[in-house]
PDB file of N, CA and C in Angstrom:
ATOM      1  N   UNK A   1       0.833  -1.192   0.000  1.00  0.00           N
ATOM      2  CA  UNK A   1       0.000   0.000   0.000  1.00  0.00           C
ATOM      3  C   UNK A   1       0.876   1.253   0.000  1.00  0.00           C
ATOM      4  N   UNK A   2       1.935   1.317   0.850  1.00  0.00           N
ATOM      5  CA  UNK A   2       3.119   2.825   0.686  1.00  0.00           C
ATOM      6  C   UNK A   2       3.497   2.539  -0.470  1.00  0.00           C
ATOM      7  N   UNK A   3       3.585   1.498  -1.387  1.00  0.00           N
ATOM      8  CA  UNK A   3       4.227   1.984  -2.250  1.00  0.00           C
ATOM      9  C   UNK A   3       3.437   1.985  -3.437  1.00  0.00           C
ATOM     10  N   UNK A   4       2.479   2.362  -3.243  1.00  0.00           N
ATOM     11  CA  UNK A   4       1.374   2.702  -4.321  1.00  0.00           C
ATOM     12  C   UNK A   4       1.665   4.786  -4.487  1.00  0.00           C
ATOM     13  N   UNK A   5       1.584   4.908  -5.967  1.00  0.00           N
ATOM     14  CA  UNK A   5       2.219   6.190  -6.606  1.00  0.00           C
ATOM     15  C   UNK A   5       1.447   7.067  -5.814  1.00  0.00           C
ATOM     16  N   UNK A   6      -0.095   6.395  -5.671  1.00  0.00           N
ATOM     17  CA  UNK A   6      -0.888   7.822  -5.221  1.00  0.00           C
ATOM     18  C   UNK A   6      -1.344   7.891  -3.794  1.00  0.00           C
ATOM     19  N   UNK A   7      -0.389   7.086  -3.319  1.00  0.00           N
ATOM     20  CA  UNK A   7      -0.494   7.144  -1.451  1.00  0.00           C
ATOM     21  C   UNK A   7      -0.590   8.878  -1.146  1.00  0.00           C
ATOM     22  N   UNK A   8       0.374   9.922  -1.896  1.00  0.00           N
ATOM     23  CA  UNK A   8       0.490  11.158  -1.287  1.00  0.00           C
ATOM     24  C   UNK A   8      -1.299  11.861  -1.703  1.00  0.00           C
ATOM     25  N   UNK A   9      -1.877  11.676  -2.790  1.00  0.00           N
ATOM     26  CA  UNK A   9      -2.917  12.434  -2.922  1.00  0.00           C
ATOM     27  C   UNK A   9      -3.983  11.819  -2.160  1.00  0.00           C
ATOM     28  N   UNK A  10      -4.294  10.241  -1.658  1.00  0.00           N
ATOM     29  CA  UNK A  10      -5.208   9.856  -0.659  1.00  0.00           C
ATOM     30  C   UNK A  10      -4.305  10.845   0.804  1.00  0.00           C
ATOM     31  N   UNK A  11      -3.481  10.718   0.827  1.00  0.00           N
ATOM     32  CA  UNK A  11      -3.084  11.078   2.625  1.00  0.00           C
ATOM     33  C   UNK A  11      -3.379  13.034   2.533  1.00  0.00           C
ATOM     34  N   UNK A  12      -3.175  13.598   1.454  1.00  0.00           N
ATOM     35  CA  UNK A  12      -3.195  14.770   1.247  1.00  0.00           C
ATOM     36  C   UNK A  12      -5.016  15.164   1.283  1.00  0.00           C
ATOM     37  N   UNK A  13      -5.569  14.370   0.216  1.00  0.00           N
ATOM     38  CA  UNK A  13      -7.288  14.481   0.693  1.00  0.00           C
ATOM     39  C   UNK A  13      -7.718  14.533   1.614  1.00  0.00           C
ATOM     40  N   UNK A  14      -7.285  13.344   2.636  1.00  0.00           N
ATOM     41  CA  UNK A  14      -7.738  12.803   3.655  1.00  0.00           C
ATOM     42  C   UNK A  14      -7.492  13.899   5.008  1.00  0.00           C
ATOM     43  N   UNK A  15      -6.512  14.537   4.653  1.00  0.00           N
ATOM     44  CA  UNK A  15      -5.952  15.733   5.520  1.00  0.00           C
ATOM     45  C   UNK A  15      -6.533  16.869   5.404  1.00  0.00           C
ATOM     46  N   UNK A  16      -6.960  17.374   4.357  1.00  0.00           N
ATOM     47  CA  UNK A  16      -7.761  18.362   4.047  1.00  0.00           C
ATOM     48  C   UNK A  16      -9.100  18.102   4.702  1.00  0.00           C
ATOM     49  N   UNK A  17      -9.883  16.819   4.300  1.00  0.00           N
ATOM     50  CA  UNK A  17     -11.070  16.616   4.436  1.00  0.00           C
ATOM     51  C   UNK A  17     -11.111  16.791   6.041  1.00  0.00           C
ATOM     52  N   UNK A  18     -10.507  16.422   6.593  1.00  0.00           N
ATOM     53  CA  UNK A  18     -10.271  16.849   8.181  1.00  0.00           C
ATOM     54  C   UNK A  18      -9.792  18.168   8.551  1.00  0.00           C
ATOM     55  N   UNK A  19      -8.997  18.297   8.336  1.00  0.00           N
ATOM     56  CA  UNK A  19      -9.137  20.089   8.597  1.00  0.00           C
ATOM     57  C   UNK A  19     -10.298  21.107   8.231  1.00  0.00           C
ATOM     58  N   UNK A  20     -11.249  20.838   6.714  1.00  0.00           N
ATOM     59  CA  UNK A  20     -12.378  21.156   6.840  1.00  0.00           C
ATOM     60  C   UNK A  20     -13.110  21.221   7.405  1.00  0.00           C
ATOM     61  N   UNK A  21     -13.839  19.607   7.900  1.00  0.00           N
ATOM     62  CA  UNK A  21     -14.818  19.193   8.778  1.00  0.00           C
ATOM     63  C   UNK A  21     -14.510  19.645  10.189  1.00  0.00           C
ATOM     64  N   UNK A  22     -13.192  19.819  11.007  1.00  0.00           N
ATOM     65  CA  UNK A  22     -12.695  20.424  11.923  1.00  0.00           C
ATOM     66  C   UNK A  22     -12.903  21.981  12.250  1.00  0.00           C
ATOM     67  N   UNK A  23     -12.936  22.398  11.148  1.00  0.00           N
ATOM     68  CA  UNK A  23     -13.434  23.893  10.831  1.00  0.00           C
ATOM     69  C   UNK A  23     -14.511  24.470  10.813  1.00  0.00           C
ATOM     70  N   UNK A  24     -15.645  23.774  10.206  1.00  0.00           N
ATOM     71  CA  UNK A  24     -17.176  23.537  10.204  1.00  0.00           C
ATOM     72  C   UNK A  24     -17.588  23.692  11.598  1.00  0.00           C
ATOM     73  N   UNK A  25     -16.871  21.738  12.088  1.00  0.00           N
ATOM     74  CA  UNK A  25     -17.255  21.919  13.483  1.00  0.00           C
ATOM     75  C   UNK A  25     -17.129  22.937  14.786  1.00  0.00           C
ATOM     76  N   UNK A  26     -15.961  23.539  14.481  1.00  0.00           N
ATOM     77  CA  UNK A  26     -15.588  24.416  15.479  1.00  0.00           C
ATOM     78  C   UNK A  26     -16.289  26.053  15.101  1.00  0.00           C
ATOM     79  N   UNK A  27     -16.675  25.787  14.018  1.00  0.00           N
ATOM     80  CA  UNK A  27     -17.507  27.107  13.540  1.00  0.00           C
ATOM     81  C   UNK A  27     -18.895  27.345  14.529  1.00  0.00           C
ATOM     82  N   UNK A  28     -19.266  25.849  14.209  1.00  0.00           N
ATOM     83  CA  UNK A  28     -20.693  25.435  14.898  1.00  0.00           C
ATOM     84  C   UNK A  28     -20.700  25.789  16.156  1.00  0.00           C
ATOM     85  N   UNK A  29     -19.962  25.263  16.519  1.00  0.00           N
ATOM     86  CA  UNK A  29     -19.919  25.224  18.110  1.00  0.00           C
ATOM     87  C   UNK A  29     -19.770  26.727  18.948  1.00  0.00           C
ATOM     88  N   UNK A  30     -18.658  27.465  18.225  1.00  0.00           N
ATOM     89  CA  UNK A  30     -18.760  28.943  18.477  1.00  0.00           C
ATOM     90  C   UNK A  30     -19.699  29.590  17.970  1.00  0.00           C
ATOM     91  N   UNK A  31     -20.354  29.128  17.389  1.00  0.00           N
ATOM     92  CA  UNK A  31     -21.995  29.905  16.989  1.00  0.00           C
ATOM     93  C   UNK A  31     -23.178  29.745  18.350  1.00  0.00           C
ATOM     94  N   UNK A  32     -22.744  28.355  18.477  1.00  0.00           N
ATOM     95  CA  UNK A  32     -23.999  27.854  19.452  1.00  0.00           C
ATOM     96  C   UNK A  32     -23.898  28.574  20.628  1.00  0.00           C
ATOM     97  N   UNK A  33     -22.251  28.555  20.827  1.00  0.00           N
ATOM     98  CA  UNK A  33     -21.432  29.589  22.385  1.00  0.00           C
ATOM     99  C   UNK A  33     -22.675  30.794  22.391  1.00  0.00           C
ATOM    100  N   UNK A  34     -22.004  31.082  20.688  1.00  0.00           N
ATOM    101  CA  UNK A  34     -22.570  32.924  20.992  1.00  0.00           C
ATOM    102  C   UNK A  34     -24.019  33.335  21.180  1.00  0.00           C
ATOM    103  N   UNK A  35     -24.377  32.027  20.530  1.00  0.00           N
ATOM    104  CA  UNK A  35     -26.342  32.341  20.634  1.00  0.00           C
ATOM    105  C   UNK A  35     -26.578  32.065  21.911  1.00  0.00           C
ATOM    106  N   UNK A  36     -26.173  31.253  22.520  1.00  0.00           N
ATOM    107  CA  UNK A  36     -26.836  30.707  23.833  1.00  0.00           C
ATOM    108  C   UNK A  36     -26.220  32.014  24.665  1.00  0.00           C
ATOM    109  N   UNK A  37     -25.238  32.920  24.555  1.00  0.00           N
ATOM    110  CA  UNK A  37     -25.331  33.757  25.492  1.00  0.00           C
ATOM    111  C   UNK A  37     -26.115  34.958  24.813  1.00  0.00           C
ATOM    112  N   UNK A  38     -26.413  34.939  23.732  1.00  0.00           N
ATOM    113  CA  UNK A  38     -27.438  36.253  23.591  1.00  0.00           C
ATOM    114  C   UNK A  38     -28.802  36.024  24.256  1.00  0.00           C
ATOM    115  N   UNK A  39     -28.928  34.478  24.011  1.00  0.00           N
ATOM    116  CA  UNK A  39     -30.158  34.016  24.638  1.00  0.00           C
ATOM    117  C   UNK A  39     -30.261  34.501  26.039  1.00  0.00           C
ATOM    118  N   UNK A  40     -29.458  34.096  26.628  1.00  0.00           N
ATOM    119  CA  UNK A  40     -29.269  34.406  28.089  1.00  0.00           C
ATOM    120  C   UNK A  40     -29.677  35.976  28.668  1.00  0.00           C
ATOM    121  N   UNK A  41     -28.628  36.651  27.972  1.00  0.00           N
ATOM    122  CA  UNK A  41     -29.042  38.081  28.059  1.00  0.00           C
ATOM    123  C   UNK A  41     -30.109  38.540  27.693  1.00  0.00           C
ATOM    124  N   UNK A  42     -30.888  38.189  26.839  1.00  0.00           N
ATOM    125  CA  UNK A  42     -32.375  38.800  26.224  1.00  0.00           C
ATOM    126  C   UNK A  42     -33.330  37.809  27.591  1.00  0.00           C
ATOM    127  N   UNK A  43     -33.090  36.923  28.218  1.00  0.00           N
ATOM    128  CA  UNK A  43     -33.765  36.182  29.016  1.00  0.00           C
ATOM    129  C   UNK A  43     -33.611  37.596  30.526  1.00  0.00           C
ATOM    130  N   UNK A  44     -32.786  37.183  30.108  1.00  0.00           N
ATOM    131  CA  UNK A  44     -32.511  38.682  31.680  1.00  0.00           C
ATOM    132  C   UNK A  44     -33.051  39.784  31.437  1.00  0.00           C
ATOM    133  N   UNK A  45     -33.144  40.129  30.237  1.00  0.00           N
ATOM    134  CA  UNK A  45     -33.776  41.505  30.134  1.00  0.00           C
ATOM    135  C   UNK A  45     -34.973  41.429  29.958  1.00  0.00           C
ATOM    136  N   UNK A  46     -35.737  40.297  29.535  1.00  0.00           N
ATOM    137  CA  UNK A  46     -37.026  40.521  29.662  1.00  0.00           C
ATOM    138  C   UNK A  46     -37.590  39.994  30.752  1.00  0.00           C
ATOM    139  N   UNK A  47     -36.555  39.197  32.033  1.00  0.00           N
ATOM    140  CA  UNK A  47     -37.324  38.723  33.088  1.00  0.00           C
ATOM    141  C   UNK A  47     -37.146  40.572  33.497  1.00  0.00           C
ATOM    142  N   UNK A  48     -36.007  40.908  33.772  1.00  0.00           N
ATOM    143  CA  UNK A  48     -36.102  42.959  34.069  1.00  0.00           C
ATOM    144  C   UNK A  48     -37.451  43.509  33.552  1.00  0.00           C
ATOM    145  N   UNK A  49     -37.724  43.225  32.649  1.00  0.00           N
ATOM    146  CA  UNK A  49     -38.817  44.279  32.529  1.00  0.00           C
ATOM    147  C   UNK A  49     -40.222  43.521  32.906  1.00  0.00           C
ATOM    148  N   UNK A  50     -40.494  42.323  32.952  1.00  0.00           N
ATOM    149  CA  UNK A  50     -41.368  41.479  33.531  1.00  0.00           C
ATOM    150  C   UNK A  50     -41.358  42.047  34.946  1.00  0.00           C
ATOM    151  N   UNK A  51     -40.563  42.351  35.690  1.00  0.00           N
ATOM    152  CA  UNK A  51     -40.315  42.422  36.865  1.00  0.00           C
ATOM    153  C   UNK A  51     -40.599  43.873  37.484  1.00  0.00           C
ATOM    154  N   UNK A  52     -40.439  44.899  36.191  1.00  0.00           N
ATOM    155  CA  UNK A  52     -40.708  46.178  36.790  1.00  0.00           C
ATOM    156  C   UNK A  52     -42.205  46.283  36.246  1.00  0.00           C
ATOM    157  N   UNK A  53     -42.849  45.470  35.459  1.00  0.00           N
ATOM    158  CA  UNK A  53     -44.212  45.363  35.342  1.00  0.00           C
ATOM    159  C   UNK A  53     -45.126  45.358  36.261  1.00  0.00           C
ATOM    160  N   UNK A  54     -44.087  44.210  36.844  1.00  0.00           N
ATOM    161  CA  UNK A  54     -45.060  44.126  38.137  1.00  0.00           C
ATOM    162  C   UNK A  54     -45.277  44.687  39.329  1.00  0.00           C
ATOM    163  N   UNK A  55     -43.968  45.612  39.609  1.00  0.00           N
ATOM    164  CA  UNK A  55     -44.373  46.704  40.771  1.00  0.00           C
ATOM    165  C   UNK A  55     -45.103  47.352  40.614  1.00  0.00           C
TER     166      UNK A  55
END
């Protein structure tokens, strides 16, 4: 199998295709970070104004 000509363009694909999908994923995930804290904050601000409603 190493000494097959096109060992470098499978190991070279295969490297890419992972650094992509690695990239994607970590995209995702810092998206989800950032929404879930906007979420958070818009949760606080409308329990705040829920709250001065009610005085």
């Amino acid at each position: 199998m190493l000494s097959d000509p096109h060992i470098g363009f499978v190991v070279a694909a295969y490297s890419i295709a992972f650094v992509v999908l690695a990239g994607m994923i970590g995209s995702v995930v810092l998206d989800a970070r950032r929404l879930a804290a906007q979420l958070d904050e818009a949760n606080r601000a409308l329990e705040a104004a829920r709250g001065d409603r009610r005085r």
